[in-house]
Protein backbone atom coordinates (compact mmCIF):
# COMPACT_ATOMS: atom_id res chain seq x y z
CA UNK A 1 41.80 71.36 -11.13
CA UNK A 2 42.12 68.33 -8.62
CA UNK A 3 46.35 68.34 -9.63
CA UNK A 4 46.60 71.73 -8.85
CA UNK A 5 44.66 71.80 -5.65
CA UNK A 6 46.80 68.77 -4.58
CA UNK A 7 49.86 70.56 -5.97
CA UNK A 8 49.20 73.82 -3.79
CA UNK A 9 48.11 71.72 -0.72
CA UNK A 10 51.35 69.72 -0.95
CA UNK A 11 53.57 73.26 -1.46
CA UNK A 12 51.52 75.09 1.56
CA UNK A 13 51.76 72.31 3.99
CA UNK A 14 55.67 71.82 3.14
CA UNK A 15 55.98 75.68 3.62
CA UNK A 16 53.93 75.73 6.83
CA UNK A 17 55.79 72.81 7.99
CA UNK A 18 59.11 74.63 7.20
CA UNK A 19 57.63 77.79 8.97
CA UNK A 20 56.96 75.95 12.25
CA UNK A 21 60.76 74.42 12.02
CA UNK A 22 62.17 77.51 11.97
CA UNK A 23 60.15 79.61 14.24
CA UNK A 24 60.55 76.81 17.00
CA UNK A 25 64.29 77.12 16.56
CA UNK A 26 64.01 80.61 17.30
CA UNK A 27 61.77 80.93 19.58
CA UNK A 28 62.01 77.53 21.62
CA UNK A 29 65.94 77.15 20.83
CA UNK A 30 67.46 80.25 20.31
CA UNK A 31 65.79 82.87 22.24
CA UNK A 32 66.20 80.44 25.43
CA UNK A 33 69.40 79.79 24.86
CA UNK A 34 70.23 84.05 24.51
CA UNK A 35 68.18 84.15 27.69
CA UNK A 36 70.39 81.57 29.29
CA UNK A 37 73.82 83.17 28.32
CA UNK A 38 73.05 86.10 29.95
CA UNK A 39 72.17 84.33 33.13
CA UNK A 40 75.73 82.62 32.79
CA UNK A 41 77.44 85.67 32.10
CA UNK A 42 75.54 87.71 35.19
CA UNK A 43 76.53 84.29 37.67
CA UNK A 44 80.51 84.58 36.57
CA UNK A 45 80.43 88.10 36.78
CA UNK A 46 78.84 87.98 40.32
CA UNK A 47 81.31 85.41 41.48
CA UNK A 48 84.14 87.93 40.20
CA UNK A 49 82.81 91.06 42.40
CA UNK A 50 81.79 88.53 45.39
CA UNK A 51 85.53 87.28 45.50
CA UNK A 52 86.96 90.74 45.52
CA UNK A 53 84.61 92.01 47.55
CA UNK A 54 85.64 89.37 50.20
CA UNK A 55 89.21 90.02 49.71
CA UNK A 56 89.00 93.49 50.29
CA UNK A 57 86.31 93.47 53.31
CA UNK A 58 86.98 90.16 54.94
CA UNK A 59 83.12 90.14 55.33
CA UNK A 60 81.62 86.05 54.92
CA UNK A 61 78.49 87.26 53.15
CA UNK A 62 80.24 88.13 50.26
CA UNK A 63 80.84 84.23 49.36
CA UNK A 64 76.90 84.14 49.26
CA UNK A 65 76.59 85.67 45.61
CA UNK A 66 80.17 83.61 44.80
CA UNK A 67 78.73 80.50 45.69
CA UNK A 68 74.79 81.11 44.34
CA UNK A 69 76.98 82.38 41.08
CA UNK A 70 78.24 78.85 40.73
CA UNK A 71 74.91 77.10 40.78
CA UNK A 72 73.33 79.38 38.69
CA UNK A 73 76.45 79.35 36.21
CA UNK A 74 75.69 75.58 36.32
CA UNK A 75 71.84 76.15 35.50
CA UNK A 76 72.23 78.04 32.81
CA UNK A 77 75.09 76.40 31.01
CA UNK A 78 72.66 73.43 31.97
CA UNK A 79 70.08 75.25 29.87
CA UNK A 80 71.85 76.18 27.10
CA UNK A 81 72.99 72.57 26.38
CA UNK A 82 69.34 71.74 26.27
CA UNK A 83 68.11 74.32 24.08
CA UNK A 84 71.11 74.71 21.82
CA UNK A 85 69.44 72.39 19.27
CA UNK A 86 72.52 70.53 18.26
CA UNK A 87 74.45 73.53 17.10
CA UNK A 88 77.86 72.70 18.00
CA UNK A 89 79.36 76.69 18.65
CA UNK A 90 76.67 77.32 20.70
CA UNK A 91 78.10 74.03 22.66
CA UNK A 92 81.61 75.11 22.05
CA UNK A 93 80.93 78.37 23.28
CA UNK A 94 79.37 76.82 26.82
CA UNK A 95 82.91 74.34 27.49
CA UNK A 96 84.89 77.13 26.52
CA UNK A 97 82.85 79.65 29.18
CA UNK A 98 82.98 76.34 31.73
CA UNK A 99 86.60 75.67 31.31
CA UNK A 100 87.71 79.38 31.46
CA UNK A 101 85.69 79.81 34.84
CA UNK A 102 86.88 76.73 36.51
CA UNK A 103 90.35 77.91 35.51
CA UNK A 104 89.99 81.08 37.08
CA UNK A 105 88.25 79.71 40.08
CA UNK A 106 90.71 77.60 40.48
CA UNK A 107 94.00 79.76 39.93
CA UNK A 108 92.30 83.14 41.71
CA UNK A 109 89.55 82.95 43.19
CA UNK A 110 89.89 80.17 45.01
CA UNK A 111 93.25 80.90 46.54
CA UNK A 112 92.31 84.30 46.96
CA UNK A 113 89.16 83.50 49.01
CA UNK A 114 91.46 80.99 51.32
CA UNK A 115 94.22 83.17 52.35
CA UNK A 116 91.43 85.58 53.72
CA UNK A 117 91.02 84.87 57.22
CA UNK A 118 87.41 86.76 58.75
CA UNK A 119 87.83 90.34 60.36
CA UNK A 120 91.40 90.56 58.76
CA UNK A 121 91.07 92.13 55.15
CA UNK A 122 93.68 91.39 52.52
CA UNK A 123 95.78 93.69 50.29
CA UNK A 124 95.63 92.52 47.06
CA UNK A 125 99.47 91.79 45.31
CA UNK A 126 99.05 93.85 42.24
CA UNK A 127 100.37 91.27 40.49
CA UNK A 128 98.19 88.74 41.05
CA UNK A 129 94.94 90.84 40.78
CA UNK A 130 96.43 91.31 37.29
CA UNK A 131 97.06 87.81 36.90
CA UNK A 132 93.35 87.74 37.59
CA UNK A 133 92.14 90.26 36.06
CA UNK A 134 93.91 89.32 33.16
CA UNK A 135 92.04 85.61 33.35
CA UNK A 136 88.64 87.13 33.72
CA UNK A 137 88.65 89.33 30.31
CA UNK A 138 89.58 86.05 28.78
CA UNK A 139 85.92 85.07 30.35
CA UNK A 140 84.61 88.15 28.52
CA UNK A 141 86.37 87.41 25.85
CA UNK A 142 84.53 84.00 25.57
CA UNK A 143 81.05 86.05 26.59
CA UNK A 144 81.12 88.39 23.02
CA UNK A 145 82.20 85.25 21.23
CA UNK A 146 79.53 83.29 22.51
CA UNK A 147 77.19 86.63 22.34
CA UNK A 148 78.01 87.23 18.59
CA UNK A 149 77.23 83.31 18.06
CA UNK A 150 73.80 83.70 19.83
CA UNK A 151 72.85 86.88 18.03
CA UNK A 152 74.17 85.18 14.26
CA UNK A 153 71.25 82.34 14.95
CA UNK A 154 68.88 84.79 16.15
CA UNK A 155 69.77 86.45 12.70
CA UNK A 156 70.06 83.87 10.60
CA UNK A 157 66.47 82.23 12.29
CA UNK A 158 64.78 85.46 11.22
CA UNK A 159 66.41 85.69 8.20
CA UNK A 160 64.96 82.10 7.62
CA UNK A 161 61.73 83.64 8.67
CA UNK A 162 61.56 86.36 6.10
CA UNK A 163 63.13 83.88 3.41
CA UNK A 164 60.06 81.16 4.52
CA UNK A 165 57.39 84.26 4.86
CA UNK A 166 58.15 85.32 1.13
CA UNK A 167 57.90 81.71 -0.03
CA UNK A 168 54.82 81.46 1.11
CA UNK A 169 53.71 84.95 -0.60
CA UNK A 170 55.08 83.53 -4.20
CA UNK A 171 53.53 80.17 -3.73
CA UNK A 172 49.95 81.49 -2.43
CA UNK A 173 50.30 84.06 -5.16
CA UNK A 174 51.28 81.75 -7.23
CA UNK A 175 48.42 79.52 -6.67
CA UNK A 176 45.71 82.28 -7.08
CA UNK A 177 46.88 82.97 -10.12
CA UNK A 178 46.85 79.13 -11.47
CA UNK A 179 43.36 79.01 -9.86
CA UNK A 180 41.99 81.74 -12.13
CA UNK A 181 43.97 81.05 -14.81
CA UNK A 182 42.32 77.07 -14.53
CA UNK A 183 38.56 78.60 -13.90
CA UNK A 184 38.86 80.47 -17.02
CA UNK A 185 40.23 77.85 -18.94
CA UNK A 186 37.27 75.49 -17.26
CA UNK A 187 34.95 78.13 -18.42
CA UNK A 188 35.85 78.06 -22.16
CA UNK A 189 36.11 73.71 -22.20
CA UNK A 190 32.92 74.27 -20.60
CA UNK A 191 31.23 76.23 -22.59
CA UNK A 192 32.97 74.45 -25.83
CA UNK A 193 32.79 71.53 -25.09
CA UNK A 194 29.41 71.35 -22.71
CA UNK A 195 27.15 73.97 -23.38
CA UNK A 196 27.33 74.72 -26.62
CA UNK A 197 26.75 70.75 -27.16
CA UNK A 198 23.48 71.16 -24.48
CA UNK A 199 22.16 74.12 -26.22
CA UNK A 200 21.91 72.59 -29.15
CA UNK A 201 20.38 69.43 -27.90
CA UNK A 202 18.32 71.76 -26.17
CA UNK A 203 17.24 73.70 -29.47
CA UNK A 204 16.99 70.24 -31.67
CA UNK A 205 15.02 69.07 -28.70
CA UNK A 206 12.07 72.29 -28.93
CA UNK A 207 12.31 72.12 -32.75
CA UNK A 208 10.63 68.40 -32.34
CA UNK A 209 8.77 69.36 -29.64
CA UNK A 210 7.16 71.92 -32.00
CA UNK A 211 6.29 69.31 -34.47
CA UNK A 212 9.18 69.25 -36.89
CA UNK A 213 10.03 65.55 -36.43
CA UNK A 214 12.31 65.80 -39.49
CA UNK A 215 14.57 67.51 -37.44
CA UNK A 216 17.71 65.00 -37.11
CA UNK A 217 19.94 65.35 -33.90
CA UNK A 218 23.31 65.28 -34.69
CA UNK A 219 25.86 63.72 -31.76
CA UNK A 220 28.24 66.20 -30.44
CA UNK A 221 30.54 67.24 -27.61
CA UNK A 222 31.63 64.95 -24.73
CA UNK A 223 30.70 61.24 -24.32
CA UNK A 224 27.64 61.25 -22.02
CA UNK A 225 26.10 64.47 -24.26
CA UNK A 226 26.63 62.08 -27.41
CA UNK A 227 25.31 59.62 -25.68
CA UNK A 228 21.92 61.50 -24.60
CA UNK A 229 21.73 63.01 -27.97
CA UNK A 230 22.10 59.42 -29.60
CA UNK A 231 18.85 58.25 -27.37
CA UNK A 232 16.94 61.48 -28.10
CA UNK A 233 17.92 60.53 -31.81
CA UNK A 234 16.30 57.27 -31.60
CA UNK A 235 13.52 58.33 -29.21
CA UNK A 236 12.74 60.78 -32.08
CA UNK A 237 13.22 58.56 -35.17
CA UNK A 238 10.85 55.66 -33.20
CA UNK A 239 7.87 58.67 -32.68
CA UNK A 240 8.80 59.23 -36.41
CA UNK A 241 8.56 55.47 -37.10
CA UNK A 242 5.21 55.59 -34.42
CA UNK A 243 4.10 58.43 -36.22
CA UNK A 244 3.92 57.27 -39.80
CA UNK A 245 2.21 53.97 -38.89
CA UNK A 246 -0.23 55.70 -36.84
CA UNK A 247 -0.70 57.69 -39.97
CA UNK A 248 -1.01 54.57 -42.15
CA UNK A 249 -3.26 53.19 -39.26
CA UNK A 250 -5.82 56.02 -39.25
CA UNK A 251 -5.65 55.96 -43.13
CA UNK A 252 -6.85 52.28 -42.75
CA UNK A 253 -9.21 53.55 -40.33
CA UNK A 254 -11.05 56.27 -42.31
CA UNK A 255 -11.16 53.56 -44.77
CA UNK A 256 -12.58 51.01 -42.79
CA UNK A 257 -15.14 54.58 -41.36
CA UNK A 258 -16.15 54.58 -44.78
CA UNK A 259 -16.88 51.09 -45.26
CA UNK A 260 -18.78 51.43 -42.01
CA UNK A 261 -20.98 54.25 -43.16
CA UNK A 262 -21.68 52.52 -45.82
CA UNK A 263 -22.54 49.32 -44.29
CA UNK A 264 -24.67 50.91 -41.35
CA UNK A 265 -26.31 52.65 -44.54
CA UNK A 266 -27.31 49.20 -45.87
CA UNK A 267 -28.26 48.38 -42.03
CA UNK A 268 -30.54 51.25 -42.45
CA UNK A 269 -32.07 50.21 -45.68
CA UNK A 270 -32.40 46.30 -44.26
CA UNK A 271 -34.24 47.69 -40.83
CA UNK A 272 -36.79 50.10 -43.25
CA UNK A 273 -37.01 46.66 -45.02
CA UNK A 274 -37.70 44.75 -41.74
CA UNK A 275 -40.18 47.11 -40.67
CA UNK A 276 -42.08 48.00 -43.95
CA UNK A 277 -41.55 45.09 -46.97
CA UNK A 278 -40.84 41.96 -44.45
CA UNK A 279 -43.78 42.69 -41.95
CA UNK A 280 -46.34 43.28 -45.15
CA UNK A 281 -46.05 39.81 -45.83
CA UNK A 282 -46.41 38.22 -42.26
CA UNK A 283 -49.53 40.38 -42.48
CA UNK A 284 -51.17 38.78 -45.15
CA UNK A 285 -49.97 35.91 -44.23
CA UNK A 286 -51.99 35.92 -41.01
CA UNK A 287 -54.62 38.08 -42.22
CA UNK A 288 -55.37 35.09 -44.67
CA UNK A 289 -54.95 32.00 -42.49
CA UNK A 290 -57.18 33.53 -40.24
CA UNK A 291 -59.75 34.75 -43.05
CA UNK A 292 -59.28 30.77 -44.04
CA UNK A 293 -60.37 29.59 -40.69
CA UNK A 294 -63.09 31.79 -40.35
CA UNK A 295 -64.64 30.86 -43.72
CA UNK A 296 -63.31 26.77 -43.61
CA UNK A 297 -63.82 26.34 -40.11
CA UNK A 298 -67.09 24.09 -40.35
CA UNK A 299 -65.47 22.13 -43.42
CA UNK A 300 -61.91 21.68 -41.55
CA UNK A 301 -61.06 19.03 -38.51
CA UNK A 302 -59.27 19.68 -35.37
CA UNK A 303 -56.39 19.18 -37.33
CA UNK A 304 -56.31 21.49 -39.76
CA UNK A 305 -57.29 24.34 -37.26
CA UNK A 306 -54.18 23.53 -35.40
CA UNK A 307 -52.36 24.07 -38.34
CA UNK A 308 -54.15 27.26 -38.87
CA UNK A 309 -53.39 28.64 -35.31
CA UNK A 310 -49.60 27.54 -35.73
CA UNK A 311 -49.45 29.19 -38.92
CA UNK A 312 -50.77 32.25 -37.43
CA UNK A 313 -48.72 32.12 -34.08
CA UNK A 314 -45.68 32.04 -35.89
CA UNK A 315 -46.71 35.17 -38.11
CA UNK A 316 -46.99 36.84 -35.42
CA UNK A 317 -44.39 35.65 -33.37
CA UNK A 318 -41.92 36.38 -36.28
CA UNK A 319 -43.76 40.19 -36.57
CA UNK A 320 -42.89 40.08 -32.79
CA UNK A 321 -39.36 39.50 -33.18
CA UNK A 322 -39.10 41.63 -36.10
CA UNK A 323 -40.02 44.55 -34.27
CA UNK A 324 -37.72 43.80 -31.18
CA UNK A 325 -34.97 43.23 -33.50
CA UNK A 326 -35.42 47.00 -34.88
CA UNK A 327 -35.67 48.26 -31.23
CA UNK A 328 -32.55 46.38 -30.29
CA UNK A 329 -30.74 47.74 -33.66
CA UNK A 330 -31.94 51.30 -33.55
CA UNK A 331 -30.60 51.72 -29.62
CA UNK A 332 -28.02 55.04 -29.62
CA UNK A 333 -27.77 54.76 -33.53
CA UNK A 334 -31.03 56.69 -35.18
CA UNK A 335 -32.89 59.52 -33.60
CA UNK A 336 -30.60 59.35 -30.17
CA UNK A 337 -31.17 62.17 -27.67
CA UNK A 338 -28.98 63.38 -25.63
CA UNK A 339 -30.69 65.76 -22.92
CA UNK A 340 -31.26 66.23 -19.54
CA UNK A 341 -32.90 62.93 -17.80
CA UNK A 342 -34.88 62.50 -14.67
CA UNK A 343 -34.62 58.90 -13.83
CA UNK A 344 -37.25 59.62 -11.38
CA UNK A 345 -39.98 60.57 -14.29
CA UNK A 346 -38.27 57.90 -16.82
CA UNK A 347 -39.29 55.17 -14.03
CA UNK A 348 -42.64 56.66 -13.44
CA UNK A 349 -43.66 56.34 -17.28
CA UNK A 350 -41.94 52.58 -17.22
CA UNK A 351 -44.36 51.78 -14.82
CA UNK A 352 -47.24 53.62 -16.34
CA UNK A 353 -46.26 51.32 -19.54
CA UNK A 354 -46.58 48.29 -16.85
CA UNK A 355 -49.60 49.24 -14.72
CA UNK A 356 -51.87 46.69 -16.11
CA UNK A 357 -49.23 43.89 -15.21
CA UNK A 358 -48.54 45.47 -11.89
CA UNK A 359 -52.02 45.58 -10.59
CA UNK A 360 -52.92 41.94 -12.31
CA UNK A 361 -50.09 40.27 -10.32
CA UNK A 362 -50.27 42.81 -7.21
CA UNK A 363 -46.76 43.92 -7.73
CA UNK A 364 -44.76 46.11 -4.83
CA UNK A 365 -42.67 48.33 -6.23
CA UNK A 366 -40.68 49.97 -3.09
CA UNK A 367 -38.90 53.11 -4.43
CA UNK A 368 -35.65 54.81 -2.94
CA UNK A 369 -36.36 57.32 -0.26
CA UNK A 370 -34.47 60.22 -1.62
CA UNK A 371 -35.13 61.06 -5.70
CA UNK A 372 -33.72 59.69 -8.13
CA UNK A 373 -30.78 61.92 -9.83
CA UNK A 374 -30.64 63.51 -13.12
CA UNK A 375 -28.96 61.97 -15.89
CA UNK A 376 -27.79 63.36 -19.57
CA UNK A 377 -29.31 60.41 -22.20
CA UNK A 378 -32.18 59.15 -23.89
CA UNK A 379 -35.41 59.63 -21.92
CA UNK A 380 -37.29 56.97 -24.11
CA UNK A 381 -33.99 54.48 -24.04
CA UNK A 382 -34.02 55.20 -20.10
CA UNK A 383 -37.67 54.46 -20.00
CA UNK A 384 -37.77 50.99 -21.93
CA UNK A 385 -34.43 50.38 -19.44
CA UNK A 386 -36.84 50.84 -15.99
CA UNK A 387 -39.63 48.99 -17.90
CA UNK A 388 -37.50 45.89 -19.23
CA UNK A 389 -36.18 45.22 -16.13
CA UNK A 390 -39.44 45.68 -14.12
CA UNK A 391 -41.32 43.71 -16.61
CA UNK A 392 -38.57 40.94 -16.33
CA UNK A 393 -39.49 40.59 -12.50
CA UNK A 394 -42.58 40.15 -12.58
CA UNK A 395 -42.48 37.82 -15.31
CA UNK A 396 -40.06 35.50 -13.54
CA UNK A 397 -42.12 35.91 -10.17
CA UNK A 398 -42.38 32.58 -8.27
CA UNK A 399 -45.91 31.05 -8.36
CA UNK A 400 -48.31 32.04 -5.26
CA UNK A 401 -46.16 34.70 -4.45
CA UNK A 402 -46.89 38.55 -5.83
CA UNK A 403 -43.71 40.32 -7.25
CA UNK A 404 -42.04 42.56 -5.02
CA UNK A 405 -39.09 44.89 -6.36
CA UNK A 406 -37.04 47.30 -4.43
CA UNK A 407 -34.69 49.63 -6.14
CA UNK A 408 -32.17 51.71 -4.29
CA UNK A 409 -29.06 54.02 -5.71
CA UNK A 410 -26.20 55.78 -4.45
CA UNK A 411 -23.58 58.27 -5.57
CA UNK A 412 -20.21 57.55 -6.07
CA UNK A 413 -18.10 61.29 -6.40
CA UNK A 414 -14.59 61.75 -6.86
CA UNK A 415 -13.90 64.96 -5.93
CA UNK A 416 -10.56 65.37 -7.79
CA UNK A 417 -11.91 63.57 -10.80
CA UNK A 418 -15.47 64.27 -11.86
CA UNK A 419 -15.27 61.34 -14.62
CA UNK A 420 -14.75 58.77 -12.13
CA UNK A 421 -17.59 59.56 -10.38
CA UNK A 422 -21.10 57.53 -10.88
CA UNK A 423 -24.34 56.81 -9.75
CA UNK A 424 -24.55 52.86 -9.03
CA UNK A 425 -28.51 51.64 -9.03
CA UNK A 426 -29.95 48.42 -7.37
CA UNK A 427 -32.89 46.53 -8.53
CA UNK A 428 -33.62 43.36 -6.20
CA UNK A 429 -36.75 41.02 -6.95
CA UNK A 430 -38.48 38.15 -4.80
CA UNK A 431 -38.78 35.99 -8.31
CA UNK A 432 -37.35 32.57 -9.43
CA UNK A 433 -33.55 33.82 -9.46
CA UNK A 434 -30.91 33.14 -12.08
CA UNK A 435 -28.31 30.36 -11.68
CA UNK A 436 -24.21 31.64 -11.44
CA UNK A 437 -23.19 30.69 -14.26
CA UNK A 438 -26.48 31.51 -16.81
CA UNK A 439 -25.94 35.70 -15.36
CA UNK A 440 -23.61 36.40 -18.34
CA UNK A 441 -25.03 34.44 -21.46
CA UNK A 442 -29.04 35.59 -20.34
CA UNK A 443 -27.70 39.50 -21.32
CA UNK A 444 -26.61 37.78 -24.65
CA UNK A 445 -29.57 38.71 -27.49
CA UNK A 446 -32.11 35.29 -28.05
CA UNK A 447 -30.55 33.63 -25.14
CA UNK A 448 -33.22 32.00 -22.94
CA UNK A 449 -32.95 29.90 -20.31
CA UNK A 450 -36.50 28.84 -19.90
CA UNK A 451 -39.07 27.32 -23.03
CA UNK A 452 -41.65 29.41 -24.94
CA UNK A 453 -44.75 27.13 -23.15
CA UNK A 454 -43.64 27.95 -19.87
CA UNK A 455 -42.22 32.04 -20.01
CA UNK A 456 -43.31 34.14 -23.31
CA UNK A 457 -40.51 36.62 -24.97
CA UNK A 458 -38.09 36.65 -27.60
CA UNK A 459 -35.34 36.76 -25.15
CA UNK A 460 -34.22 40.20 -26.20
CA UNK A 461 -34.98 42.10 -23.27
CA UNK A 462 -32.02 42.03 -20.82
CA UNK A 463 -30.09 42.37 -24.28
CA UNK A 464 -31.54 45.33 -25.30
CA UNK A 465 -31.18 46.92 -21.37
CA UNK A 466 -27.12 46.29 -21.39
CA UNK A 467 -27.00 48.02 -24.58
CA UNK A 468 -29.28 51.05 -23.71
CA UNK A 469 -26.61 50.98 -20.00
CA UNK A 470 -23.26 50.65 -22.40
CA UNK A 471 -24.73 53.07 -24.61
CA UNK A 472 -24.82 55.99 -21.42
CA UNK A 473 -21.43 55.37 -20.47
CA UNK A 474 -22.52 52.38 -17.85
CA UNK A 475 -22.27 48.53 -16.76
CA UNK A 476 -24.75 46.43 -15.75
CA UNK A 477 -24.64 43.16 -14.24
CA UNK A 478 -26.15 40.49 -12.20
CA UNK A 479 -25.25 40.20 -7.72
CA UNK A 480 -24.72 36.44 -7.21
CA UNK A 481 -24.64 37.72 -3.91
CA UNK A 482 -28.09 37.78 -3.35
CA UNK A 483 -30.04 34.97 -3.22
CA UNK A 484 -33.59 35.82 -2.39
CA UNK A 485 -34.53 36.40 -5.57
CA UNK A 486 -32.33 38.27 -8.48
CA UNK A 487 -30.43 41.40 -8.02
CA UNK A 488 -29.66 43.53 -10.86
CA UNK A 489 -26.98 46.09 -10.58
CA UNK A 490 -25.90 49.11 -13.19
CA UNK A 491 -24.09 52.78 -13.21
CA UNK A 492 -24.73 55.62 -14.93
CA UNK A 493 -21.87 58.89 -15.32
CA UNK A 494 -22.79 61.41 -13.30
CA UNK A 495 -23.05 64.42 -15.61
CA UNK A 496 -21.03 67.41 -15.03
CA UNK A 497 -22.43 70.59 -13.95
CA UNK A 498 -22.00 72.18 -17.72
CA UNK A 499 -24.06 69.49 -18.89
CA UNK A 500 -26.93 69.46 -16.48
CA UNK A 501 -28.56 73.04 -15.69
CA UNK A 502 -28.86 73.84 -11.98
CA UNK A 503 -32.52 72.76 -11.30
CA UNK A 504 -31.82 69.47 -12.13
CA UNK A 505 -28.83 69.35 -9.96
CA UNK A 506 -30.78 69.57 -6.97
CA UNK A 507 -31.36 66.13 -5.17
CA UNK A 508 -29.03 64.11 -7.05
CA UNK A 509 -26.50 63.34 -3.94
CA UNK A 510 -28.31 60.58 -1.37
């Protein structure tokens, strides 16, 4: 296509080119040089009649044609020189006029026009008006020559023309024709060699796309369609290759499900163990040492009743752990709810569960202003969560000073995308504080940070609250920020309207 469009600019500017050549011979050459001749012819014929006319009348203005004759026989032949374009017959033609009239200026009319004296008119000799009559249709002689020379280059220009003009037909014809001829021919390559390729990319492509990853593309057609069909090829034998060890992978998996089951089945059995067949003992166990002191008490010393009462504090210290360990263990794994929450009513019955610790160290417990939201969880998990971390303030309250705790909460909504949005809650205390870098091991289960004598526990609780958090969908953590005290920080999901029914919608934004 781009050879043929050069091709058929090339031919159409040479033809165009040619066109202008010959129409400015004709028309800025030729046509001039016509217009020109006549001019000459008109002056010499002028200066004929003015020199007769002053031989026969004797009358002066008669030499005023003769004379403007000359200078306009010298203008024109002036003018046909210029715009003869070279051609030499044309410049024949214009000495041959110019000699012939200076000839018969000379050897008539100039002799004639001095023997004529004014007032005294002059009978011609009939021989030498012959002589110039004779010399003058030599003149015309030289005028059709010159005439038939002017009108053969007018001819032959237009000729040229009409020869140039049906050139330009063929060629343009010509080219129209190639140009079709090369669009259909671009059509067929195209749709041979490009299409048909692309379509059945295209085809192998939806086949895949449908799920039959078997299907193998085969490279065809021009280089960059082989080469996209050789990526597809290997995009679809590496989701093949994906595929099959994602298969293998989730066949591990369901094994390693299984093995889970079963070893959350013998987690079961060991936590009905824990809190039926391992307990029984520690109850004898203290039920006796403290039958044995009641009984022995007059017969033992100070000694042995120590060893009595540590005997039965670690019973029940052990019974006590036991039974956190199960709560700990049976968070979001047996009996978990999932409903509709009020945070509000989980904290009231966290501090019902409290109230005797509350009013024996005069605890403040400041509340947010606007209600607490709605949540979709475990009311009982969301209870112990309220009265772990409650409990833990006031039990790490400084000494003189009663426990104050202020809890606040926000809403964080993402309007374009409801599982990015949260509620983020805030519980601040006045109490002892907890150093930098103790806030990540003292969420870490029997981690404590202060001795049995001086704070009681098992060191389970903040555990067992970042598990109940994790277990809704949230984080919780500890502000180093704040300094006054501790500040504990966590977020829960905010549900979505299908989960939570439209009552408990209402006051959930602050």
């Amino acid at each position: 296509m781009g050879v043929l469009i050069l091709g058929a600019g090339i031919a159409g500017g040479l033809l165009l080119n040619r066109y202008d050549e010959v129409a400015h011979q004709l028309i800025d050459e030729v046509q001039p040089s016509r217009s020109a001749a006549y001019q000459l012819q008109a002056a010499l014929r002028d200066q004929e009649t003015a020199a007769r006319g002053y031989a026969i009348s004797a009358d002066p203005q008669f030499l005023t044609p003769y004379y403007a004759g000359q200078q306009a026989q010298a203008a024109a032949a002036q003018q046909i020189r210029e715009h003869s374009g070279g051609r030499s017959e044309l410049l024949a033609d214009v000495d041959a006029v110019d000699q012939a009239a200076d000839a018969w200026r000379a050897a008539f009319a100039e002799p004639l026009i001095a023997s004529v004296r004014p007032g005294a008119p002059v009978v011609l000799d009939p021989g030498v008006a012959d002589r110039g009559k004779v010399q003058f249709d030599r003149i015309r002689t030289l005028f059709d020559t010159q005439n038939a020379h002017l009108a053969k280059a007018r001819a032959e220009g237009i000729a040229g023309l009409d020869r140039i003009r049906w050139w330009r037909n063929a060629v343009l014809g010509s080219i129209v024709v190639a140009l079709v001829l090369t669009v259909a021919a671009l059509a067929v390559v195209m749709h041979t060699a490009v299409t048909r390729p692309l379509s059945s990319l295209a085809a192998s492509c939806r086949r895949i796309t449908g799920g039959d990853f078997g299907q193998r593309i085969v490279a065809q057609g021009p280089k960059d369609i082989r080469g996209i069909a050789v990526d597809v090829e290997n995009m679809r034998q590496r989701i093949v290759d994906e595929l099959d060890a994602s298969r293998r992978a989730e066949a591990r998996l369901d094994e390693q499900t299984v093995e889970l089951r079963r070893s959350n089945a013998e987690l079961e059995q060991f936590a009905y163990v824990a809190s039926h067949d391992l307990q029984e003992p520690l109850r004898k166990v203290t039920s006796f040492c403290q039958l044995l002191e009641k009984r022995y008490r007059d017969k033992l010393d100070d000694r042995g009743v120590e060893y009595i009462d540590f005997a039965v504090d670690g019973a029940k210290r052990m019974q006590v752990l036991i039974n956190d360990l199960l709560t700990f263990s049976r968070v979001g794994r047996l009996n978990a709810a999932r409903t509709d929450v009020d945070l509000g009513a989980a904290l009231d019955d966290g501090l019902a569960n409290l109230s005797v610790a509350v009013e024996e160290s005069g605890a403040v417990i400041e509340r947010p202003a606007e209600p607490l939201p709605w949540v979709v969880g475990d009311p009982t998990l969301l209870t112990m969560l309220w009265q772990n971390l409650i409990g833990n303030a006031m039990k790490f309250r400084r000494e003189g000073v009663a426990p104050h705790v202020v809890i606040e909460w926000e809403a964080t909504t993402d309007p374009t995308d409801a599982s990015e949005s949260q509620y983020s809650f805030t519980l601040s205390d006045n109490g002892i504080g907890i150093a930098p870098e103790f806030v990540e091991k003292v969420f870490v289960i029997f981690q404590r940070l202060h001795g049995r004598d001086t704070y009681g526990g098992t060191g389970i609780g903040l555990a067992l609250c970042k598990k109940i958090v994790e277990h809704h969908g949230g984080l919780i953590w500890i502000d180093t920020s704040f300094t006054e005290g501790t500040r504990f920080r966590f977020t829960l999901p905010v549900p979505s309207p299908a989960q939570v029914p439209a009552p408990s919608l209402e006051g959930t934004a602050p």
